[in-house]
PDB file of N, CA and C in Angstrom:
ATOM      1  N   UNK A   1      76.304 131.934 154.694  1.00  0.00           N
ATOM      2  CA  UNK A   1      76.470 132.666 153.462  1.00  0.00           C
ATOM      3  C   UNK A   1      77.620 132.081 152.638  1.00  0.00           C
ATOM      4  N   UNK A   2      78.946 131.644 153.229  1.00  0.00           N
ATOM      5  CA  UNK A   2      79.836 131.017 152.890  1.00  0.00           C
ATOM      6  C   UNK A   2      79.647 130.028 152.245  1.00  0.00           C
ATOM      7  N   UNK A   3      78.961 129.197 152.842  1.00  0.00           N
ATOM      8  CA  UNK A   3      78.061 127.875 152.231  1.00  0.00           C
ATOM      9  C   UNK A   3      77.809 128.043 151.163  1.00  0.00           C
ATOM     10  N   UNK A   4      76.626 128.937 150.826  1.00  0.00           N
ATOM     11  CA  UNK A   4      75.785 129.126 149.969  1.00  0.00           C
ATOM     12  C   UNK A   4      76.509 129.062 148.441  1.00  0.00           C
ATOM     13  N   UNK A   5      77.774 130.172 148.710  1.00  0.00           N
ATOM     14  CA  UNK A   5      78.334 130.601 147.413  1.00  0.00           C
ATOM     15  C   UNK A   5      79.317 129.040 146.854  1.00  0.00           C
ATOM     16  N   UNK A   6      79.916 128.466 148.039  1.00  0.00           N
ATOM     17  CA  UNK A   6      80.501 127.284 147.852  1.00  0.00           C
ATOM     18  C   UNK A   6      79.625 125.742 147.178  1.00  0.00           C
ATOM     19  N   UNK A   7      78.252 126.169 147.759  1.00  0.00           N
ATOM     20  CA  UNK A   7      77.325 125.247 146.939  1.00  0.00           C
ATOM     21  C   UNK A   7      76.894 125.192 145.799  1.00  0.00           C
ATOM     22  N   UNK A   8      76.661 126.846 145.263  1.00  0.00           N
ATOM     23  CA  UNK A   8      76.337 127.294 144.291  1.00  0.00           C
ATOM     24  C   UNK A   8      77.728 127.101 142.946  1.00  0.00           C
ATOM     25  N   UNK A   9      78.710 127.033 142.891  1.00  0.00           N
ATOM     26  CA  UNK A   9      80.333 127.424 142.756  1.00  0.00           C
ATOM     27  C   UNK A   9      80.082 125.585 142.322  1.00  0.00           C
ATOM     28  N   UNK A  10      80.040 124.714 143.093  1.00  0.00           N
ATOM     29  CA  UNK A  10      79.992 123.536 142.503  1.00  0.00           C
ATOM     30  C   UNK A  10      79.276 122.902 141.681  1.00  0.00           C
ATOM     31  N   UNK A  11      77.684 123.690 142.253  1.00  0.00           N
ATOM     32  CA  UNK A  11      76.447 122.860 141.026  1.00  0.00           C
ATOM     33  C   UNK A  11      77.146 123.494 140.207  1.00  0.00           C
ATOM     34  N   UNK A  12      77.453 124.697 139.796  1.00  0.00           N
ATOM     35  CA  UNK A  12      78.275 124.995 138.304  1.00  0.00           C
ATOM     36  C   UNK A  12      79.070 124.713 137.962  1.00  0.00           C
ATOM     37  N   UNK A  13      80.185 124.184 138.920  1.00  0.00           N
ATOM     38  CA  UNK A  13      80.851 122.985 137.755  1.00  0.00           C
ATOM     39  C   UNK A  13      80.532 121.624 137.657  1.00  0.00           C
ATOM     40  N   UNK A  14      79.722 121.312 138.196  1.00  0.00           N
ATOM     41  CA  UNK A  14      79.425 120.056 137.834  1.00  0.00           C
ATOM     42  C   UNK A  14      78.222 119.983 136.571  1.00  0.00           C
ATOM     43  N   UNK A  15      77.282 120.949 136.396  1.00  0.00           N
ATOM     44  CA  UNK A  15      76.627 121.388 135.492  1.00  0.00           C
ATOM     45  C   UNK A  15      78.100 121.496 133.922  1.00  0.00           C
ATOM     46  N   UNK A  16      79.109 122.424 133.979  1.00  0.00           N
ATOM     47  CA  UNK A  16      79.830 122.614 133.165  1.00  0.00           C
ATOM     48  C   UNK A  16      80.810 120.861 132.811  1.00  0.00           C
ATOM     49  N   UNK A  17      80.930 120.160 134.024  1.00  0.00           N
ATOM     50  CA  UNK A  17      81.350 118.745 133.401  1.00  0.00           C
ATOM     51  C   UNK A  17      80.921 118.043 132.640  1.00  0.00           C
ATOM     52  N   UNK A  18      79.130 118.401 132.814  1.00  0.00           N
ATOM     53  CA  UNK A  18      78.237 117.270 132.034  1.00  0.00           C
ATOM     54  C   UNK A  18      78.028 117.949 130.724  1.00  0.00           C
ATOM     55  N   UNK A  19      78.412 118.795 130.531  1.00  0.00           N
ATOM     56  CA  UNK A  19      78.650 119.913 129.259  1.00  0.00           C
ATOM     57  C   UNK A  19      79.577 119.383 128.445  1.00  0.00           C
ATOM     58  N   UNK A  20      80.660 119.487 128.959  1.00  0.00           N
ATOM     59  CA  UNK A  20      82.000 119.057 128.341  1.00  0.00           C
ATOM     60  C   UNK A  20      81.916 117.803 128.241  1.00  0.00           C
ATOM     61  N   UNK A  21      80.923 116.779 128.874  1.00  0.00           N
ATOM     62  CA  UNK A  21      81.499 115.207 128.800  1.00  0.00           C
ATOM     63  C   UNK A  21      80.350 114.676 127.375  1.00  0.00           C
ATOM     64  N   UNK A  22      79.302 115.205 127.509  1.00  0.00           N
ATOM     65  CA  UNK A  22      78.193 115.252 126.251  1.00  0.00           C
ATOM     66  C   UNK A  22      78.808 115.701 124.882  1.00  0.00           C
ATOM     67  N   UNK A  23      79.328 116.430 124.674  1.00  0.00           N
ATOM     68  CA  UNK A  23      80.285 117.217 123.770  1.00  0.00           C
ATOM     69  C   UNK A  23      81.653 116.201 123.129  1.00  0.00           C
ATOM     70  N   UNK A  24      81.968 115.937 124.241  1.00  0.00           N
ATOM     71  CA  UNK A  24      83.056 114.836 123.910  1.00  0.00           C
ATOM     72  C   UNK A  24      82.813 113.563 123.284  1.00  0.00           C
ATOM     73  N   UNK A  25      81.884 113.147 123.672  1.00  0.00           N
ATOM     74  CA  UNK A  25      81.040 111.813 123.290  1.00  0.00           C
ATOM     75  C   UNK A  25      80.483 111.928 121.873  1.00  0.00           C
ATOM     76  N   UNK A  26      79.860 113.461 122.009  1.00  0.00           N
ATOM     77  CA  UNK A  26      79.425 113.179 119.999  1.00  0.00           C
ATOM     78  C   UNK A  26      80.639 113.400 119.599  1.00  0.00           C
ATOM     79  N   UNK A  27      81.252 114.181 119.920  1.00  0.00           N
ATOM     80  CA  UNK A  27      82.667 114.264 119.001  1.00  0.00           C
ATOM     81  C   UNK A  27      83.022 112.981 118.660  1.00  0.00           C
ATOM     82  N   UNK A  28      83.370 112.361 119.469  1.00  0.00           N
ATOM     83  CA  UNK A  28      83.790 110.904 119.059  1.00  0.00           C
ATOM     84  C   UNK A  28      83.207 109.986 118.257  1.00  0.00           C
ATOM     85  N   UNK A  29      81.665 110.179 118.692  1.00  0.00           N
ATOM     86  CA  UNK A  29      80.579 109.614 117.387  1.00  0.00           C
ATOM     87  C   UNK A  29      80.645 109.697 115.984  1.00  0.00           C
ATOM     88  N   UNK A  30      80.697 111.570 116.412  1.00  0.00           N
ATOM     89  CA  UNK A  30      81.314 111.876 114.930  1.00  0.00           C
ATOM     90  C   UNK A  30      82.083 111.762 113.948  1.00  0.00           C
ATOM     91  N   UNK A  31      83.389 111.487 114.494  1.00  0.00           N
ATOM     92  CA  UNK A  31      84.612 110.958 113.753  1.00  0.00           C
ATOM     93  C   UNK A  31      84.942 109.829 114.027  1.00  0.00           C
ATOM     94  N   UNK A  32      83.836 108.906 114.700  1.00  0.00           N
ATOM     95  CA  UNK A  32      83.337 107.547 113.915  1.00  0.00           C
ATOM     96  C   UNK A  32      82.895 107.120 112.755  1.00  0.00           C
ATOM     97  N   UNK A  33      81.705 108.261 112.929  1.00  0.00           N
ATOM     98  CA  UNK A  33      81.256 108.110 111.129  1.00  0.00           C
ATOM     99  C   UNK A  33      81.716 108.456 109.981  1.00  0.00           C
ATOM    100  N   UNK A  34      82.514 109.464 110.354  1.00  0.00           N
ATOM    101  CA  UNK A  34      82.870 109.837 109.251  1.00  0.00           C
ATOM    102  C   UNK A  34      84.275 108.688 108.734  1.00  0.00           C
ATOM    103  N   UNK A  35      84.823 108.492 109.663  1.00  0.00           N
ATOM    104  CA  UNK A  35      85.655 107.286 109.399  1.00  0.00           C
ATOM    105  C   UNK A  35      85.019 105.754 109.197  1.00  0.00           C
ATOM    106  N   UNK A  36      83.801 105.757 109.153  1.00  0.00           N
ATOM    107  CA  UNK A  36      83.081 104.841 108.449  1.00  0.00           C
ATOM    108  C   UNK A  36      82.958 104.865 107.295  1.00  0.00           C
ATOM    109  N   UNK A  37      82.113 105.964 106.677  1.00  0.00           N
ATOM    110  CA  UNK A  37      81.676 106.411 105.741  1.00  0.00           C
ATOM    111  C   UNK A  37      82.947 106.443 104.464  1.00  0.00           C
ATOM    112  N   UNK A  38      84.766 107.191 105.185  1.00  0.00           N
ATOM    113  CA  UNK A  38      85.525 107.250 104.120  1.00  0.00           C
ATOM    114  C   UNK A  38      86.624 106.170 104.320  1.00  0.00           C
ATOM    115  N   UNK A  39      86.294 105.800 105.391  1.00  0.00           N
ATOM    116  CA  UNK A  39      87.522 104.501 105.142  1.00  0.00           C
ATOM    117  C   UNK A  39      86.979 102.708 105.205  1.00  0.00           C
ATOM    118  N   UNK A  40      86.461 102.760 106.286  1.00  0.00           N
ATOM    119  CA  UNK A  40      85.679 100.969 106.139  1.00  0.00           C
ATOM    120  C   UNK A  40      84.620 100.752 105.202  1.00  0.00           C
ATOM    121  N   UNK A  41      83.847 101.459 105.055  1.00  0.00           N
ATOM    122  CA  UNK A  41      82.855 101.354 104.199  1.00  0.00           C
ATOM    123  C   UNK A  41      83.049 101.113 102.811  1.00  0.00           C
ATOM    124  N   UNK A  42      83.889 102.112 102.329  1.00  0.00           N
ATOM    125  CA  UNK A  42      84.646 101.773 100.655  1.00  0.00           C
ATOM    126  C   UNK A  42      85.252 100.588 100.663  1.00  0.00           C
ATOM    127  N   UNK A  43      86.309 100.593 101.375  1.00  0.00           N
ATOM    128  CA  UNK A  43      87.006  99.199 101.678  1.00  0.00           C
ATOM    129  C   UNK A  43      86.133  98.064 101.829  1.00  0.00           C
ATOM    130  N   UNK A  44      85.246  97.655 102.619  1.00  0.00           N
ATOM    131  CA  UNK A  44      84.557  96.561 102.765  1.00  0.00           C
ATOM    132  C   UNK A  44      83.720  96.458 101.361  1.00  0.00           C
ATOM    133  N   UNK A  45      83.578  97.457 100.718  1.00  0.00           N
ATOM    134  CA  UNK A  45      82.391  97.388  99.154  1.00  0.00           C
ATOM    135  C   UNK A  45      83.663  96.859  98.126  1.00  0.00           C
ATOM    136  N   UNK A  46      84.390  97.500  98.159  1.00  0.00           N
ATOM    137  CA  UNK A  46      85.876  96.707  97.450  1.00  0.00           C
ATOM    138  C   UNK A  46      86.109  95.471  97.644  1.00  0.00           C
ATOM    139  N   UNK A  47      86.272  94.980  98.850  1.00  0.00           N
ATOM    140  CA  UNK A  47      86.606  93.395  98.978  1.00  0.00           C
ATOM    141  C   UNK A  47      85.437  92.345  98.404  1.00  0.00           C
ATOM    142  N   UNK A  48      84.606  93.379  98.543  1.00  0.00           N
ATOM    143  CA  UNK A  48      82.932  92.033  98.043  1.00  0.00           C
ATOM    144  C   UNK A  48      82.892  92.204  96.449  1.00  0.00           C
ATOM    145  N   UNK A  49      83.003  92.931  96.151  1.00  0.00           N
ATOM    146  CA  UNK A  49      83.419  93.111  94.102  1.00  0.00           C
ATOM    147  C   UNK A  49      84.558  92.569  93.938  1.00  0.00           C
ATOM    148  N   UNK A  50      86.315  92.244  94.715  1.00  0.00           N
ATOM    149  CA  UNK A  50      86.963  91.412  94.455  1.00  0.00           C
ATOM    150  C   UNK A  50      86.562  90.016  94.731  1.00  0.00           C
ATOM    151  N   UNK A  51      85.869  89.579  95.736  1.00  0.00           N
ATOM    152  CA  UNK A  51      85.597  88.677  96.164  1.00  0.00           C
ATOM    153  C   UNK A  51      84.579  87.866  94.816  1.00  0.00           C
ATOM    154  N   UNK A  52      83.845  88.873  94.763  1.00  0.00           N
ATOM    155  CA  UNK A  52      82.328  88.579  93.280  1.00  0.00           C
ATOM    156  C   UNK A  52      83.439  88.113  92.141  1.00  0.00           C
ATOM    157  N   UNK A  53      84.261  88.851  91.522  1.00  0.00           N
ATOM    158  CA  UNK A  53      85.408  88.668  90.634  1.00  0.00           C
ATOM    159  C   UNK A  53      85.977  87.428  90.541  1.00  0.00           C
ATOM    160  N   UNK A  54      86.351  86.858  91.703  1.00  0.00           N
ATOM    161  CA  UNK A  54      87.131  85.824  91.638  1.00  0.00           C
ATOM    162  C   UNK A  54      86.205  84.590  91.561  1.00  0.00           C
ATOM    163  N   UNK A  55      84.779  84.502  92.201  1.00  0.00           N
ATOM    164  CA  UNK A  55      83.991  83.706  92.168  1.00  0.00           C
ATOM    165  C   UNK A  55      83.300  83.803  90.392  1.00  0.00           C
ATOM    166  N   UNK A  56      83.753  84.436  90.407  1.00  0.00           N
ATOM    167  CA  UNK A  56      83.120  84.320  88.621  1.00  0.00           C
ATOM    168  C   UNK A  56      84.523  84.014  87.341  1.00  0.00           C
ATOM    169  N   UNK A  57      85.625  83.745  87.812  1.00  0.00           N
ATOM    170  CA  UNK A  57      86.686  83.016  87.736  1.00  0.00           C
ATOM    171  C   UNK A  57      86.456  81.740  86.791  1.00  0.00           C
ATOM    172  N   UNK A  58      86.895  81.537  85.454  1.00  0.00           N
ATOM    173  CA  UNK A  58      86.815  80.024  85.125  1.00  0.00           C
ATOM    174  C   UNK A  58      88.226  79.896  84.138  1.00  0.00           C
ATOM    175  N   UNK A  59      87.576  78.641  83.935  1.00  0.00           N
ATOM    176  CA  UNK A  59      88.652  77.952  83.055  1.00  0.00           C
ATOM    177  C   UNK A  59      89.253  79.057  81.880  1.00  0.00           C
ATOM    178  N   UNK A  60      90.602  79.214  81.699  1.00  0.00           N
ATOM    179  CA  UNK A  60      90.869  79.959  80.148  1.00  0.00           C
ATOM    180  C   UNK A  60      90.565  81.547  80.754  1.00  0.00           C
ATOM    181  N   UNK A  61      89.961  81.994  81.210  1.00  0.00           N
ATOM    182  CA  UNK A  61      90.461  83.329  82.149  1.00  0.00           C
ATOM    183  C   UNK A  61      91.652  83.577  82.414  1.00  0.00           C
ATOM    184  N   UNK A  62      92.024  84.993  81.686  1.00  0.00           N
ATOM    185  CA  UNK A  62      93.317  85.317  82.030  1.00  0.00           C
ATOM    186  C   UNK A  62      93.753  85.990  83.123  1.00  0.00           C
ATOM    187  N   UNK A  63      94.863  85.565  84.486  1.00  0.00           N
ATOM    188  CA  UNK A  63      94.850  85.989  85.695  1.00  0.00           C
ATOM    189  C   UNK A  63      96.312  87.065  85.862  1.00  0.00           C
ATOM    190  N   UNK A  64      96.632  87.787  86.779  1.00  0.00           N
ATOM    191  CA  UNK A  64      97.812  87.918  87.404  1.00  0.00           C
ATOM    192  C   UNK A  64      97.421  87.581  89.173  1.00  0.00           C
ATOM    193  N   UNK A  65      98.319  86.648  89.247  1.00  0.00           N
ATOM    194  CA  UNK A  65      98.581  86.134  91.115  1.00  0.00           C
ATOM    195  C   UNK A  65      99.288  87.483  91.777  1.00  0.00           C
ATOM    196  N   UNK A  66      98.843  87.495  92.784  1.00  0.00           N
ATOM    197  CA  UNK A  66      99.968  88.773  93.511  1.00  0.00           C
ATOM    198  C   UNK A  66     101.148  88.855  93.997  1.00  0.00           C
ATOM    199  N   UNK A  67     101.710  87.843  93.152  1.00  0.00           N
ATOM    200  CA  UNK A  67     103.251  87.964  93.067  1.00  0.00           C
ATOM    201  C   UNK A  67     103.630  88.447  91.652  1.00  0.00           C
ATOM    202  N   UNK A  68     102.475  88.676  91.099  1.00  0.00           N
ATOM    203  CA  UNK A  68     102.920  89.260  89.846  1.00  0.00           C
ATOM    204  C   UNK A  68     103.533  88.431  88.340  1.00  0.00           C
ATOM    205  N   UNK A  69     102.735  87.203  88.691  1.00  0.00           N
ATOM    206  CA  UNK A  69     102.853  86.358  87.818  1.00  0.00           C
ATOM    207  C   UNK A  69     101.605  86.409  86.879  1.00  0.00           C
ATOM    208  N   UNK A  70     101.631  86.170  85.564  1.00  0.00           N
ATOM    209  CA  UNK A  70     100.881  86.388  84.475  1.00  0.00           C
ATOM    210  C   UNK A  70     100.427  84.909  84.027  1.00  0.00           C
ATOM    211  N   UNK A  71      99.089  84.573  83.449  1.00  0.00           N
ATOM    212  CA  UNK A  71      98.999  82.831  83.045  1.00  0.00           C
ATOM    213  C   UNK A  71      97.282  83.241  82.994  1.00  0.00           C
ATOM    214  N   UNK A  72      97.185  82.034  82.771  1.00  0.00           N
ATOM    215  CA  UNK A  72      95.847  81.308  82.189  1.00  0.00           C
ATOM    216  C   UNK A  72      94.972  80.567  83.276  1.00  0.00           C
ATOM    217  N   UNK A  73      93.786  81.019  83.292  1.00  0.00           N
ATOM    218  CA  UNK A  73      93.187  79.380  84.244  1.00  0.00           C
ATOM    219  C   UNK A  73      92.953  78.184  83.834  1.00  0.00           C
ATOM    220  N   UNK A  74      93.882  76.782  84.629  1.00  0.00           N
ATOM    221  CA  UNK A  74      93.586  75.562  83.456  1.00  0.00           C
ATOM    222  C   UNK A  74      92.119  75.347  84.478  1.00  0.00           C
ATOM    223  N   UNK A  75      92.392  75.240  85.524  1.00  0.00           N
ATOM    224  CA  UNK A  75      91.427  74.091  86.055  1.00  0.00           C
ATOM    225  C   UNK A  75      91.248  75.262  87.920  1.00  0.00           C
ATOM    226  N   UNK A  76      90.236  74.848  88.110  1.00  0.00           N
ATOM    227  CA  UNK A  76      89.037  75.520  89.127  1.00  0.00           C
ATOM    228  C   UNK A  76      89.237  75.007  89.995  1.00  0.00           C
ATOM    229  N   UNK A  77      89.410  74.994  91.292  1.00  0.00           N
ATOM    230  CA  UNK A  77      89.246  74.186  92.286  1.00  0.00           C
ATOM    231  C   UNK A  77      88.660  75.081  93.968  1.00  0.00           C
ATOM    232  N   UNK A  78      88.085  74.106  94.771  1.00  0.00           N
ATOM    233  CA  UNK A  78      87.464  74.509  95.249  1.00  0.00           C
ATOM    234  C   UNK A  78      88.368  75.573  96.135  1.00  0.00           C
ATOM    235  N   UNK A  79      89.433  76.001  96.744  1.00  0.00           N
ATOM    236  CA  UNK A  79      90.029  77.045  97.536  1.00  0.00           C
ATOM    237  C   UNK A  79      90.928  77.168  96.320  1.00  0.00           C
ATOM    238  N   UNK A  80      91.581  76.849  95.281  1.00  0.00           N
ATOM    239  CA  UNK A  80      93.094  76.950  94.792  1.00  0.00           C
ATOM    240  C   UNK A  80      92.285  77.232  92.832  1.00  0.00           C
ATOM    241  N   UNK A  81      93.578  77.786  92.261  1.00  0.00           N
ATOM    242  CA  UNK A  81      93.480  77.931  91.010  1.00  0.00           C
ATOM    243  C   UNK A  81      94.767  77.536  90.335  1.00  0.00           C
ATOM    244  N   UNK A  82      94.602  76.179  89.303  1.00  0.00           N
ATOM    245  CA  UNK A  82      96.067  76.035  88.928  1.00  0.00           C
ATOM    246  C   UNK A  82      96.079  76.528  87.562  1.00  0.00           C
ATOM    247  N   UNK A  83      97.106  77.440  87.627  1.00  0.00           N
ATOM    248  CA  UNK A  83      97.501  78.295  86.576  1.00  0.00           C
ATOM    249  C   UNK A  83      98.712  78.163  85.257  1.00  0.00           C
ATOM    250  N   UNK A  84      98.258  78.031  84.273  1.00  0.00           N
ATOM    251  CA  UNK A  84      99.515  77.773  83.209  1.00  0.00           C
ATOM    252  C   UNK A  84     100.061  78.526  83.055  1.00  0.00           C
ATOM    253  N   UNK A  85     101.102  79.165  83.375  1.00  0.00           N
ATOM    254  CA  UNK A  85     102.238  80.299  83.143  1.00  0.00           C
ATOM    255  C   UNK A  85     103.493  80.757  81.893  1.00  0.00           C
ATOM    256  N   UNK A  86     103.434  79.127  81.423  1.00  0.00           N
ATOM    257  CA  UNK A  86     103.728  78.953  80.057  1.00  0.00           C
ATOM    258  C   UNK A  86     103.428  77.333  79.556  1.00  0.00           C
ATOM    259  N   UNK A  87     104.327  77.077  78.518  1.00  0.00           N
ATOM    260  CA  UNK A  87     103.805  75.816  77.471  1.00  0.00           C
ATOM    261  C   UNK A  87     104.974  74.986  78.836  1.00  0.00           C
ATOM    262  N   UNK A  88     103.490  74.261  79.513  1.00  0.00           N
ATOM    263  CA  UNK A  88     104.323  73.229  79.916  1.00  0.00           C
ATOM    264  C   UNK A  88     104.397  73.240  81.514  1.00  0.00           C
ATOM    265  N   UNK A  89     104.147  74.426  81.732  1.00  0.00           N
ATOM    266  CA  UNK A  89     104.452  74.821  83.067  1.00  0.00           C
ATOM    267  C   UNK A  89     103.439  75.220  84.144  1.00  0.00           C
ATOM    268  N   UNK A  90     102.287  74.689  84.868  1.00  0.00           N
ATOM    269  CA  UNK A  90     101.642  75.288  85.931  1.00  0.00           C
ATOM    270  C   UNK A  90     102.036  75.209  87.423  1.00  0.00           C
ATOM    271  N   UNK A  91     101.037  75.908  87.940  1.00  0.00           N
ATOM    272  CA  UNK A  91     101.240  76.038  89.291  1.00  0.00           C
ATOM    273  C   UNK A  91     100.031  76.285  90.050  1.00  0.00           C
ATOM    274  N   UNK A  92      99.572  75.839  91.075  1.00  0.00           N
ATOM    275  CA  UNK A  92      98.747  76.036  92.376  1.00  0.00           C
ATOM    276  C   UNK A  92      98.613  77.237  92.846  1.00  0.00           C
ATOM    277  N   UNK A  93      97.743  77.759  92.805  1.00  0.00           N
ATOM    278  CA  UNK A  93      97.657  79.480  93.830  1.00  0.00           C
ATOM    279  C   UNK A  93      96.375  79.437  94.457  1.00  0.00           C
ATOM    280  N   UNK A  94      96.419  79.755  95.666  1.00  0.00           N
ATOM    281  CA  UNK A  94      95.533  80.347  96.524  1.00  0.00           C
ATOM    282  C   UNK A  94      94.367  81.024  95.484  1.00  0.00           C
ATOM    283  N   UNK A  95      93.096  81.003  95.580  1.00  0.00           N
ATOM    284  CA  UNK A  95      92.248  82.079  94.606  1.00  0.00           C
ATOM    285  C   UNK A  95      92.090  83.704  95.594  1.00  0.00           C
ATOM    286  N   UNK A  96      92.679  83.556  97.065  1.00  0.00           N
ATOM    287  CA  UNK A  96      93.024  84.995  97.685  1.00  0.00           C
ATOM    288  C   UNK A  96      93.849  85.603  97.035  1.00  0.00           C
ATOM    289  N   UNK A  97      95.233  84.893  96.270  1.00  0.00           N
ATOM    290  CA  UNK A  97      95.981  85.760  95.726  1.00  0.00           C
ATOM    291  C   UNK A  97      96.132  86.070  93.794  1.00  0.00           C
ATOM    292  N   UNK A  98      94.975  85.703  93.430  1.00  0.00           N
ATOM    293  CA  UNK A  98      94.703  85.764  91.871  1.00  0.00           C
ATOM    294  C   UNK A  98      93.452  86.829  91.561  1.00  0.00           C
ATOM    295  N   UNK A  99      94.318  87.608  90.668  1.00  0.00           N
ATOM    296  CA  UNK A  99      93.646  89.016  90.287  1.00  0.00           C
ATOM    297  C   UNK A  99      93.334  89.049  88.604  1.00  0.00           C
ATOM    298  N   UNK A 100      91.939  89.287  88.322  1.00  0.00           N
ATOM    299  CA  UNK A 100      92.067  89.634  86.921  1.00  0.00           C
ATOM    300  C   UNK A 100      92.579  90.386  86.502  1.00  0.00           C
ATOM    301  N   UNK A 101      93.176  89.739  84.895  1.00  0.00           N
ATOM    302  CA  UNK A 101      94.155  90.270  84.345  1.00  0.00           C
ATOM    303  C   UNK A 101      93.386  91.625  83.700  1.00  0.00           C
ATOM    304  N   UNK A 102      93.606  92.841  84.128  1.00  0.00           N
ATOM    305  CA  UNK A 102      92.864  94.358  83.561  1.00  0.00           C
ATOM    306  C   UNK A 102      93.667  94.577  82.203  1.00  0.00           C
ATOM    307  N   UNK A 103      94.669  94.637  81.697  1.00  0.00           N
ATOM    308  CA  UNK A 103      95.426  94.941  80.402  1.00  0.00           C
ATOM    309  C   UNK A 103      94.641  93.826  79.276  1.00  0.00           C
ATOM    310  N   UNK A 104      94.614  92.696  79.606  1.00  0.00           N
ATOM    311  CA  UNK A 104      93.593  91.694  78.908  1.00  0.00           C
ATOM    312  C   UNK A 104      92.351  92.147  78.647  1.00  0.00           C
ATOM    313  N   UNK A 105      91.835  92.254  79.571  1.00  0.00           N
ATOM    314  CA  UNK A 105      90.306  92.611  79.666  1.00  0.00           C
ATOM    315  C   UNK A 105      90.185  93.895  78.580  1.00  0.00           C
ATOM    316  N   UNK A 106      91.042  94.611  78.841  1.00  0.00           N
ATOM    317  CA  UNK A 106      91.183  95.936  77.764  1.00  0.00           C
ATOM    318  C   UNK A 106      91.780  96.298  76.346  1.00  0.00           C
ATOM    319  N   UNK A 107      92.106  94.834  76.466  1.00  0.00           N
ATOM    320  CA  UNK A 107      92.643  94.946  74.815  1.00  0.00           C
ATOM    321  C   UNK A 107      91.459  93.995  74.340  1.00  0.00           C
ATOM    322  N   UNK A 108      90.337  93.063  74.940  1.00  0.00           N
ATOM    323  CA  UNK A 108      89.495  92.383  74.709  1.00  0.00           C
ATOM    324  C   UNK A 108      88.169  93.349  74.515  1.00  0.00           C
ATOM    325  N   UNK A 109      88.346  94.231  75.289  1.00  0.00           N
ATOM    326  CA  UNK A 109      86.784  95.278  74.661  1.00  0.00           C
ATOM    327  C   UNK A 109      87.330  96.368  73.530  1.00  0.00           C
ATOM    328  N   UNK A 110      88.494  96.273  73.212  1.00  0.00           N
ATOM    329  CA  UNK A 110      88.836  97.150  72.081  1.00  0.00           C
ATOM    330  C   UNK A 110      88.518  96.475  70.925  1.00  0.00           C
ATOM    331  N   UNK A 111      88.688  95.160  70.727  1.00  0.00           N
ATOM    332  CA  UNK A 111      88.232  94.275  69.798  1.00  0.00           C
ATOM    333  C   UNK A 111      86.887  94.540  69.593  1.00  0.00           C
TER     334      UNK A 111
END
């Protein structure tokens, strides 16, 4: 009889583990997705529209580099963009760190 209740006493918790361990697992699923959905997902759609941006990049395009330098595109190159910053003066930049110029762009559709 002792047995019995001691056998019975375990299938129920082991029944109640596989409860709790199923439970745990979507949980985790869950706030996978949803941390898909509001954080990698936007982010990764962002980098491919900066990425599109810069590949559509040319000559005489007005840039800021992310050091916060302001200039012109003279000339295209295949990884680099050399940039005129004033009369006389360019420089080499990475095209990872060259951002269109938005204040330009917006005084250009007000026109």
């Amino acid at each position: 009889m002792l047995d019995l209740i001691f056998l019975q006493a375990a299938e129920g918790a082991a029944q109640q583990g596989q409860g709790n361990s199923w439970s745990f697992w979507l949980m985790m699923i869950l706030i996978f997705v949803v941390f898909y959905f509001f954080m990698i997902r936007p982010q990764t759609q962002k980098q491919k529209k900066l990425q599109k941006e810069r590949e559509a990049m040319k000559k005489g395009d007005k840039v800021v580099t992310a050091g916060g330098i302001y200039g012109e595109i003279k000339e295209v190159q295949d990884h680099t963009f050399i940039i005129t910053i004033a009369k006389d003066v360019t420089i080499k930049v990475s095209k990872d760190s060259v951002f269109a110029d938005v204040a330009d762009a917006q005084t250009e559709e007000k026109k």
